[in-house]
C-alpha atoms as a PDB file:
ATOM      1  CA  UNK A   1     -57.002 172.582  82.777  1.00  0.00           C
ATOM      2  CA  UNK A   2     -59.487 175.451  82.257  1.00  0.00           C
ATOM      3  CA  UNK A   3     -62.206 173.644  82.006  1.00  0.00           C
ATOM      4  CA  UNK A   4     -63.695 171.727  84.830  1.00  0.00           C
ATOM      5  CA  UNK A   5     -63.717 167.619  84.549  1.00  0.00           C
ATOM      6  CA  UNK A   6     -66.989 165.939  83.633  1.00  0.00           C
ATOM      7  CA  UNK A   7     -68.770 164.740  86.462  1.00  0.00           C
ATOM      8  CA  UNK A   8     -69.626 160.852  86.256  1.00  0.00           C
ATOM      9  CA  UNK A   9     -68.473 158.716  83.598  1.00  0.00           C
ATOM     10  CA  UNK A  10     -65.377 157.383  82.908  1.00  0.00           C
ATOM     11  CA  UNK A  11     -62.268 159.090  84.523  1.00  0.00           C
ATOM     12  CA  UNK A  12     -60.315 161.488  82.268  1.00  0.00           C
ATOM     13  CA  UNK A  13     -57.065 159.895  80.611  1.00  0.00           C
ATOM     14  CA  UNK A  14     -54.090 161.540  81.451  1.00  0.00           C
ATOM     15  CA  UNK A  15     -51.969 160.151  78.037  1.00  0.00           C
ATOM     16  CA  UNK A  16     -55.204 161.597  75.819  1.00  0.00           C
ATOM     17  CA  UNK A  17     -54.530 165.336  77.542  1.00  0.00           C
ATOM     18  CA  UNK A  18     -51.211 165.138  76.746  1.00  0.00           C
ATOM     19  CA  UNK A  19     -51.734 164.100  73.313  1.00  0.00           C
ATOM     20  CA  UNK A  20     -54.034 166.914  72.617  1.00  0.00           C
ATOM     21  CA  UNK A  21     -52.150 169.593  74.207  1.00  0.00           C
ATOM     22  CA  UNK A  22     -48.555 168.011  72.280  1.00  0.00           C
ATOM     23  CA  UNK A  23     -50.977 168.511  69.195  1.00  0.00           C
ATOM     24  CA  UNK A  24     -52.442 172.326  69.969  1.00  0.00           C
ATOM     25  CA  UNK A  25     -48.828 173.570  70.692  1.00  0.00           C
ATOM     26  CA  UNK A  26     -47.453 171.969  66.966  1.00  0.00           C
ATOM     27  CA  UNK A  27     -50.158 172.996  65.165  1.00  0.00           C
ATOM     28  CA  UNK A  28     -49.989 176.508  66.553  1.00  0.00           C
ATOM     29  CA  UNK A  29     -46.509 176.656  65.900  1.00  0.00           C
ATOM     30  CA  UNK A  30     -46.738 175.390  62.001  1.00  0.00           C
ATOM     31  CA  UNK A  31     -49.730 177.449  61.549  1.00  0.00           C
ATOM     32  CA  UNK A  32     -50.158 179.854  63.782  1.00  0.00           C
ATOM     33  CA  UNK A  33     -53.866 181.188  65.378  1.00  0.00           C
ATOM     34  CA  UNK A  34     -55.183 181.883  61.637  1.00  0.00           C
ATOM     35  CA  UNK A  35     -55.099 177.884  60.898  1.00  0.00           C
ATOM     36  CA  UNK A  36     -55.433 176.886  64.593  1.00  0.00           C
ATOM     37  CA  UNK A  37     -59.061 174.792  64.568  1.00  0.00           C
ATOM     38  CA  UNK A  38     -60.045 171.924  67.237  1.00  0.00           C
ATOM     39  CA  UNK A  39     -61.013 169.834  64.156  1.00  0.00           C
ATOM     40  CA  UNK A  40     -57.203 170.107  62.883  1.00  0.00           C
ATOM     41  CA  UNK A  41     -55.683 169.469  66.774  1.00  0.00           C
ATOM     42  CA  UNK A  42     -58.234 166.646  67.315  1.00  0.00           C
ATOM     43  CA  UNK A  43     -56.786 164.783  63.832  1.00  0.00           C
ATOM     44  CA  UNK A  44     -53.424 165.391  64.589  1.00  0.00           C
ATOM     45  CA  UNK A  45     -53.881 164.318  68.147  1.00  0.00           C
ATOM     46  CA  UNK A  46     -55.465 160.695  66.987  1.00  0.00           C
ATOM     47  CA  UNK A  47     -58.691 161.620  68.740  1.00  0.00           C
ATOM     48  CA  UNK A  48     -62.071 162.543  67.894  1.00  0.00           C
ATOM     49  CA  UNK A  49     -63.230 166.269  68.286  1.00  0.00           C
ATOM     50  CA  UNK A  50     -65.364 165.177  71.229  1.00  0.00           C
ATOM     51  CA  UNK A  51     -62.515 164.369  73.131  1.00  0.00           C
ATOM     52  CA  UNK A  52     -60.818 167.640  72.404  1.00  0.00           C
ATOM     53  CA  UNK A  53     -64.322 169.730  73.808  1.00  0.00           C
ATOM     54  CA  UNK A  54     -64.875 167.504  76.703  1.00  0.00           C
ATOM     55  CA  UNK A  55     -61.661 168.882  78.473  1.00  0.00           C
ATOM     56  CA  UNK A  56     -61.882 172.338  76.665  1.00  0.00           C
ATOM     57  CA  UNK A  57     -65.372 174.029  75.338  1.00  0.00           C
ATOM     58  CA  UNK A  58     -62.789 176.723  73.461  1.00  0.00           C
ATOM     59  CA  UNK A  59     -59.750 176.642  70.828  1.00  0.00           C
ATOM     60  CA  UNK A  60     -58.379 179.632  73.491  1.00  0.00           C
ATOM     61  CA  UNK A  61     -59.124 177.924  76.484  1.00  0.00           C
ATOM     62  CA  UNK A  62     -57.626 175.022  74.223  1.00  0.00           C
ATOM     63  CA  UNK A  63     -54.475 176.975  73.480  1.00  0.00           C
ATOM     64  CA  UNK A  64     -53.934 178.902  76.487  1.00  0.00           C
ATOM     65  CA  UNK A  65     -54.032 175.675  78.612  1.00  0.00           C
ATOM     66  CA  UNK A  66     -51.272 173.283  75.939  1.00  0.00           C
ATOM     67  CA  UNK A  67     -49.212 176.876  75.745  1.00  0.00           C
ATOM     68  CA  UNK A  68     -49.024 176.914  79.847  1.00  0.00           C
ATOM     69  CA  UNK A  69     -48.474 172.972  79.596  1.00  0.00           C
ATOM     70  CA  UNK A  70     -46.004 172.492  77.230  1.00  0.00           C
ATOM     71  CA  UNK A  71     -44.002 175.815  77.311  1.00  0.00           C
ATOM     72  CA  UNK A  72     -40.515 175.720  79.709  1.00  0.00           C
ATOM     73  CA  UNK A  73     -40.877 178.464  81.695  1.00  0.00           C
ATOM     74  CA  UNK A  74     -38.442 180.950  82.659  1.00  0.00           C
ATOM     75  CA  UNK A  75     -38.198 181.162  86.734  1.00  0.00           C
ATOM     76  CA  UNK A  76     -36.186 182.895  89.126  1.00  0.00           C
ATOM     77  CA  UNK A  77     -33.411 180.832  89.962  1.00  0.00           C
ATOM     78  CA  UNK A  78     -30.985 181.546  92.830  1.00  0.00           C
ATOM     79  CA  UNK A  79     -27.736 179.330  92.534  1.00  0.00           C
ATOM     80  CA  UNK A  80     -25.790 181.473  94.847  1.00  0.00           C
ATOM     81  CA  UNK A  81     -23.823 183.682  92.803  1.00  0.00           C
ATOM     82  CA  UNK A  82     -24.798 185.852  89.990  1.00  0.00           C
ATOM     83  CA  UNK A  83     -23.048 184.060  87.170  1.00  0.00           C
ATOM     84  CA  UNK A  84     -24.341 181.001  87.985  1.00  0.00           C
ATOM     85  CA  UNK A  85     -28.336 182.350  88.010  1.00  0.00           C
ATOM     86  CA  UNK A  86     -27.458 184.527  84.814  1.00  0.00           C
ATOM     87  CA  UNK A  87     -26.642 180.539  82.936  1.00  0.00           C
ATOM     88  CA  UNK A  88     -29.619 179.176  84.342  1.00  0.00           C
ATOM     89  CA  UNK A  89     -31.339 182.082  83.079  1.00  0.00           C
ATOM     90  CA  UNK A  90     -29.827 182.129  79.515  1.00  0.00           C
ATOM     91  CA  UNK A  91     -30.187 178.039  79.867  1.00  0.00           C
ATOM     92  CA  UNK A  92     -33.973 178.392  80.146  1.00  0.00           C
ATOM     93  CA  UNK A  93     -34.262 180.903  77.589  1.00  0.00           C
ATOM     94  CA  UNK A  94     -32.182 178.458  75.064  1.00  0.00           C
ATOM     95  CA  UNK A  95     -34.614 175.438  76.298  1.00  0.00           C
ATOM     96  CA  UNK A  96     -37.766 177.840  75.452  1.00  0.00           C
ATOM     97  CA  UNK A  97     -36.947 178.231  71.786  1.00  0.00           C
ATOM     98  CA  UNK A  98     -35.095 175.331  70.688  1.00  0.00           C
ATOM     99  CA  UNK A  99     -37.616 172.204  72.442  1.00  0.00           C
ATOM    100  CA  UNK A 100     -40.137 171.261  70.933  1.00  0.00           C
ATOM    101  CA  UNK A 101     -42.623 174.270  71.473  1.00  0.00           C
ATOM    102  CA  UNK A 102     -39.824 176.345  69.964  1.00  0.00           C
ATOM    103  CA  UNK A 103     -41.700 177.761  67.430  1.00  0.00           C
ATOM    104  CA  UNK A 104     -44.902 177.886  69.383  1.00  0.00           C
ATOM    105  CA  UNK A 105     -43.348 180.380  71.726  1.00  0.00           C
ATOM    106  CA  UNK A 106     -41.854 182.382  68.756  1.00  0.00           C
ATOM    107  CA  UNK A 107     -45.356 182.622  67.213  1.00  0.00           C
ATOM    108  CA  UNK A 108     -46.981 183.655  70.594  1.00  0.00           C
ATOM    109  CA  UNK A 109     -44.653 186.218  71.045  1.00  0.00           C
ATOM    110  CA  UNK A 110     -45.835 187.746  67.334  1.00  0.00           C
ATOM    111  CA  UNK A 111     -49.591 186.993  67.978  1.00  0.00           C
ATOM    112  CA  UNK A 112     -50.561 186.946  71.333  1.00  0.00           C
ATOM    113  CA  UNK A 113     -51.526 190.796  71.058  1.00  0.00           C
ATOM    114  CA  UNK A 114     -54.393 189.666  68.271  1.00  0.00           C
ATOM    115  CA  UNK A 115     -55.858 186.730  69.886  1.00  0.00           C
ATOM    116  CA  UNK A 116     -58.946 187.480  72.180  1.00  0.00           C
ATOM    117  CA  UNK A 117     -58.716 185.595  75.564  1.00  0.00           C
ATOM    118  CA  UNK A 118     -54.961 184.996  75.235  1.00  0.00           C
ATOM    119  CA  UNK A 119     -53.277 188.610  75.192  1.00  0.00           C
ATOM    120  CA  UNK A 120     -54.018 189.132  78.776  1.00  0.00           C
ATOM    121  CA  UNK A 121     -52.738 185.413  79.732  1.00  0.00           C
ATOM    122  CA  UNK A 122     -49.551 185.520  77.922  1.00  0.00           C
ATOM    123  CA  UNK A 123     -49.013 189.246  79.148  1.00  0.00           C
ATOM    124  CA  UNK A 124     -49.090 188.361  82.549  1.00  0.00           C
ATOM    125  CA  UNK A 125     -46.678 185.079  81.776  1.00  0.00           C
ATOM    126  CA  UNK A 126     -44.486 187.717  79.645  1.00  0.00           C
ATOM    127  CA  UNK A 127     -44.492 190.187  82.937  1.00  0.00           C
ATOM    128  CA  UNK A 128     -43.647 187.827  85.765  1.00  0.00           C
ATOM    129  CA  UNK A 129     -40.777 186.231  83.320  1.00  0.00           C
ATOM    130  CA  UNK A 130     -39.559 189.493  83.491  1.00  0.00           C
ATOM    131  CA  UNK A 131     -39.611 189.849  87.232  1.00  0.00           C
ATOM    132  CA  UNK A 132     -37.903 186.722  87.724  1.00  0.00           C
ATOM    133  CA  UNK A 133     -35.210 187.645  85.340  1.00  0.00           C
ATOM    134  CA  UNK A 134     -34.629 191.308  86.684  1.00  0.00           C
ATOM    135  CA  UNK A 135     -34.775 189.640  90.581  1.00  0.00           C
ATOM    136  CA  UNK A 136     -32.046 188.072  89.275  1.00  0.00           C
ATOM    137  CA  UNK A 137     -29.791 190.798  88.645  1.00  0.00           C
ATOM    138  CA  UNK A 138     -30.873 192.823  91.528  1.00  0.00           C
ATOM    139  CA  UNK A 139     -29.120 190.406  93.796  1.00  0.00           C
ATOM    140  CA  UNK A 140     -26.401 190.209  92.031  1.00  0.00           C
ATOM    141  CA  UNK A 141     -26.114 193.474  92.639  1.00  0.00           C
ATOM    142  CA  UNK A 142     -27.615 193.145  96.449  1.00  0.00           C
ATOM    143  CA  UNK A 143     -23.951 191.299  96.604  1.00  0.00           C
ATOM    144  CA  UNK A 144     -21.654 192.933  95.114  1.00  0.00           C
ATOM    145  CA  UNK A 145     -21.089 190.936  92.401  1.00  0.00           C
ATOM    146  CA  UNK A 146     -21.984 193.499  89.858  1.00  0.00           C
ATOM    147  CA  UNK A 147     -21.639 197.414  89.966  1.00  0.00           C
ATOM    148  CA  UNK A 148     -24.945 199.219  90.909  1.00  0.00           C
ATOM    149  CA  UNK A 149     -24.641 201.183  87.999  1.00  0.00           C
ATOM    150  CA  UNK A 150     -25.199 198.668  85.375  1.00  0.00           C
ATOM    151  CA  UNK A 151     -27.750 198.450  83.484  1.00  0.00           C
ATOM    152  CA  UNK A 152     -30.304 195.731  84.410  1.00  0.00           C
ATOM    153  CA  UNK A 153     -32.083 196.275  81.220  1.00  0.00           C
ATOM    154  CA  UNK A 154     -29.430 196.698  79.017  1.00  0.00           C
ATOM    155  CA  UNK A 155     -28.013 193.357  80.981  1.00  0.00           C
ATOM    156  CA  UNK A 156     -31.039 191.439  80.060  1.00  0.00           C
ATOM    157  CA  UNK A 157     -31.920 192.580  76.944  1.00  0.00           C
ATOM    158  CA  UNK A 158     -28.341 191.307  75.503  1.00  0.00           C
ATOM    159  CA  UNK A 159     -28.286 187.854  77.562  1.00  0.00           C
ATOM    160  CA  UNK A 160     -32.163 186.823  76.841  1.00  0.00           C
ATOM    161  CA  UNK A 161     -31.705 188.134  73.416  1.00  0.00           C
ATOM    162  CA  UNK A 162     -28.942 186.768  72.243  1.00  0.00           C
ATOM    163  CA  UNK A 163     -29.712 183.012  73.600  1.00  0.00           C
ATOM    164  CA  UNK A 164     -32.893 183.386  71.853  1.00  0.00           C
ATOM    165  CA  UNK A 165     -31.381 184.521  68.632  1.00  0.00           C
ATOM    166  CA  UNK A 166     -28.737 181.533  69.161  1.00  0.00           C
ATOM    167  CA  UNK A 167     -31.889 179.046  69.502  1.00  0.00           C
ATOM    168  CA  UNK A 168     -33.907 180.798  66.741  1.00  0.00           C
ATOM    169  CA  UNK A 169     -30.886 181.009  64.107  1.00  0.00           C
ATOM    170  CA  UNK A 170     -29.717 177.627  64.627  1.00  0.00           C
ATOM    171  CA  UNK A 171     -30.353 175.232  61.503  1.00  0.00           C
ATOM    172  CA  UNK A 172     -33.139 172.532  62.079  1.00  0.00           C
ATOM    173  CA  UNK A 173     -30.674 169.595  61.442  1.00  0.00           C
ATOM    174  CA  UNK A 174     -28.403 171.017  64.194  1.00  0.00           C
ATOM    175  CA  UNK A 175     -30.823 171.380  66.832  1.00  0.00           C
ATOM    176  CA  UNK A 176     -30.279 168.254  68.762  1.00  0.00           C
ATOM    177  CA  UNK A 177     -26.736 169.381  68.658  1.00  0.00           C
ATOM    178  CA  UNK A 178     -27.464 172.573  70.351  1.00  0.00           C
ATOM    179  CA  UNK A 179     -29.516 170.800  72.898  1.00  0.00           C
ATOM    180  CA  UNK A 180     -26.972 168.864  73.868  1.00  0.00           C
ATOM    181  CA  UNK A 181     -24.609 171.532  73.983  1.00  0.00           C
ATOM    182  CA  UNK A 182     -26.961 174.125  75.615  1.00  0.00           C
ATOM    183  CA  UNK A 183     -24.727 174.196  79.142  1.00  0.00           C
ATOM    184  CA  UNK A 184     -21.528 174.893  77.530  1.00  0.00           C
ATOM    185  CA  UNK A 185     -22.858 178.233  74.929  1.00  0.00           C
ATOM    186  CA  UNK A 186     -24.738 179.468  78.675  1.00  0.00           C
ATOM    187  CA  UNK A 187     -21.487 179.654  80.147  1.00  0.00           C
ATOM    188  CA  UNK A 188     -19.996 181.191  77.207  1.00  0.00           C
ATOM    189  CA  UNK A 189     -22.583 183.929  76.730  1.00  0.00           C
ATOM    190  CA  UNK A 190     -23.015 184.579  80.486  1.00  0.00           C
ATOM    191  CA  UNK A 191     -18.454 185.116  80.874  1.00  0.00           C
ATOM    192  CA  UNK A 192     -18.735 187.078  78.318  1.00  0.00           C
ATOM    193  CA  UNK A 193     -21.700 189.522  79.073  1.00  0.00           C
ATOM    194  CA  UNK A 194     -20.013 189.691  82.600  1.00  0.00           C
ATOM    195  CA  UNK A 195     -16.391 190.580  81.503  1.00  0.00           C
ATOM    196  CA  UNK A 196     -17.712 193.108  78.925  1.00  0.00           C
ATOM    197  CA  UNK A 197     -19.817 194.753  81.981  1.00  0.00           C
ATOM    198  CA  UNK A 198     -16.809 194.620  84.403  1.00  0.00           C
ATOM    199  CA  UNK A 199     -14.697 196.519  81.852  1.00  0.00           C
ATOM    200  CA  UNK A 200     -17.729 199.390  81.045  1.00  0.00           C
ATOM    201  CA  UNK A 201     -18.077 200.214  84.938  1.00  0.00           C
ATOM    202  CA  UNK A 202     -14.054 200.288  85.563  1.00  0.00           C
END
């Protein structure tokens, strides 16, 4: 948490964090920073707006903390061979948009830029994700597996957009669905990107 514990008193309750920081992300993602208030998270939380500033004395500190929490990051993985990073990549990227803090991480994407306190935060978030992925396809390359020509950004840009268009586009009443079936599109979308880069570099 940002803010530092209370000193004295009663210890902090885990389950009541959670609940507010659940609450921050869905509100956020419904209504974005314009109708983002600690009076609105508190209510939908089940709490009282004293137990929302005890653990944060700010609606960024408040958002930047649940948005840290509750987001799936996306991490350098390194399963051994490229194809099998690249679905772990694309699987990550399909778990960011389509959980529950799917539409918390669309808006943050649109409005991080205009929110005091949080631009710089989510930047740096936004900049190692994209270390992780690129480290990614540098050793793939490192092993062969790939030709060094190819494009890393070009690679990227189709696999991470393209699972994130997949999560985005997909109806509401078929997202369990495509949770379920998350493993099975990653390996689709990662054969494909790779057979369409093997035949550009022949």
């Amino acid at each position: 948490m940002t803010s530092a514990s209370v000193a004295g008193g009663r210890p902090r309750d885990p389950e009541v964090d959670r609940r507010i920081t659940r609450a921050a992300v869905e509100l956020f993602g419904e209504a974005g920073w314009s109708g983002f208030n600690v009076e609105a998270v508190a209510r939908l939380a089940g709490v009282g707006k004293a137990s929302v500033y005890l653990r944060w004395t700010t609606k960024v500190e408040l958002l930047t903390d649940a948005l840290t929490e509750r987001l799936a990051p996306i991490a350098d993985v390194d399963t051994g061979t490229l194809r099998g990073d690249l679905i772990e990549l694309a699987k990550q990227v399909i778990n960011l948009y389509v959980g529950d803090g799917g539409r918390a991480a669309q808006r943050i994407g649109l409005e991080a830029a205009a929110i005091p306190g949080v631009a710089e935060h989510y930047e740096a978030l936004h900049q190692s994700q994209i270390r992780a992925a690129r480290t990614i396809v540098r050793r793939g390359i490192s092993r062969g597996e790939i030709s060094p020509t190819a494009s890393v950004t070009l690679l990227l840009d189709t696999l991470c957009g393209g699972a994130m268009m997949h999560a985005m586009s997909t109806p509401p009443q078929l997202r369990a669905q495509l949770a379920e079936d998350v493993d099975r599109y990653a390996r689709q979308l990662v054969d494909f990107l790779l057979i369409s880069i093997a035949s550009s570099t022949e």
